[in-house]
Protein backbone atom coordinates (compact mmCIF):
# COMPACT_ATOMS: atom_id res chain seq x y z
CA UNK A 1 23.08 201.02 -48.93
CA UNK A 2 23.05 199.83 -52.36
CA UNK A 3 19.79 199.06 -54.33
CA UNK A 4 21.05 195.30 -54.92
CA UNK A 5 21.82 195.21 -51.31
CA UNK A 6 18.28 196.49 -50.50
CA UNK A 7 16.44 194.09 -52.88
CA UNK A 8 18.20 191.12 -51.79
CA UNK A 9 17.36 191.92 -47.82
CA UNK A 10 13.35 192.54 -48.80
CA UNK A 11 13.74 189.49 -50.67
CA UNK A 12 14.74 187.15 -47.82
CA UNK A 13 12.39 188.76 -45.61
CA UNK A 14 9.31 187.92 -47.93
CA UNK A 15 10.53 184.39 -48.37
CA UNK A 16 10.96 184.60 -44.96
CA UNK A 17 7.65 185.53 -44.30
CA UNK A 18 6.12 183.12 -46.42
CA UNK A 19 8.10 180.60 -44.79
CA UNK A 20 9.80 179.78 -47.94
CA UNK A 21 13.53 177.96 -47.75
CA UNK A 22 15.76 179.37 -50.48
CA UNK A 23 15.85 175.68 -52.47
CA UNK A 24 12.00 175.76 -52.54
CA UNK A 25 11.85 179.74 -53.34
CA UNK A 26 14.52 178.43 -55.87
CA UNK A 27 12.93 175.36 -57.13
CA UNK A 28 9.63 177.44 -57.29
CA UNK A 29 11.32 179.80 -59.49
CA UNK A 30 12.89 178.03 -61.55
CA UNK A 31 16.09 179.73 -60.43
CA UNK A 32 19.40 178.19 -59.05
CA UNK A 33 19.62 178.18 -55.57
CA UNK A 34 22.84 179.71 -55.02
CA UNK A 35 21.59 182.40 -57.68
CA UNK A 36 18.91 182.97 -54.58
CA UNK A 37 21.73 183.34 -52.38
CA UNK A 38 23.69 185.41 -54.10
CA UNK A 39 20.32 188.00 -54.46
CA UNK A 40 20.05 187.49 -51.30
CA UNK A 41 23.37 189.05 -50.10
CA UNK A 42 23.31 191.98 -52.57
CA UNK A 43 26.02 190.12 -54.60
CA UNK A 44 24.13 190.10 -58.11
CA UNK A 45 22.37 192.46 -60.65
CA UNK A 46 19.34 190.78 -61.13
CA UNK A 47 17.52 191.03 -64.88
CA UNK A 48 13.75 192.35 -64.71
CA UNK A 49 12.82 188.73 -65.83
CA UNK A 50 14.37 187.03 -62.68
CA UNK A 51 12.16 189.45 -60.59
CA UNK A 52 9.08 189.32 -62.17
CA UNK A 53 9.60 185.40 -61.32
CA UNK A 54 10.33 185.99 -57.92
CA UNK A 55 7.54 188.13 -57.57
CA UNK A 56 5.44 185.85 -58.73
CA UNK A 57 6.65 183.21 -56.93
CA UNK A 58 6.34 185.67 -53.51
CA UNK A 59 2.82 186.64 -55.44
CA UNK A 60 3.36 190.12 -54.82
CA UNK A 61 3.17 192.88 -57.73
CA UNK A 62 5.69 194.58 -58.65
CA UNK A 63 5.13 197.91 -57.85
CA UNK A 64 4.38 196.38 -54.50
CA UNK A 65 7.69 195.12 -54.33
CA UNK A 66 9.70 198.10 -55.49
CA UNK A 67 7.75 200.04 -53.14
CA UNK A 68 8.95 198.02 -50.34
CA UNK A 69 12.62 198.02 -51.90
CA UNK A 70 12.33 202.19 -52.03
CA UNK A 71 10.98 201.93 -48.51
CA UNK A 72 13.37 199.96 -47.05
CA UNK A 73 15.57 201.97 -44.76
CA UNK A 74 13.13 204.71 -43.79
CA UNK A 75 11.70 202.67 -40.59
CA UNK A 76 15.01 200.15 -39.46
């Protein structure tokens, strides 16, 4: 699996678990929803600036979220 594909599924499932729709992760971000959408389903190469938003937004670190991007895989 790609790394775009593995950042958009750890995405959702933080925004998932912090019961986030994509509009309001979107809105929150000051990102375009579709944009969201399109991380979402591994379709776009995100810049660092879009993910330090999201991050933010998810307030997790970064290195927390990479870690959980590298990790991905290893236990599904």
């Amino acid at each position: 699996m790609n790394l775009q594909r593995k950042f958009g599924i750890v995405l959702k499932e933080l925004r998932l678990e912090k019961g986030l729709s994509q509009e309001s992760l979107a809105n929150e971000s000051d990102i375009d929803r579709t944009y969201i959408s399109d991380i979402e389903k591994g379709e776009r190469n995100i810049s660092l600036k879009i993910i330090e938003r999201l991050a933010e937004t998810l307030q997790i670190s970064l290195s927390e979220l990479f870690k959980l991007i590298e990790k991905y895989g290893e236990t599904k």
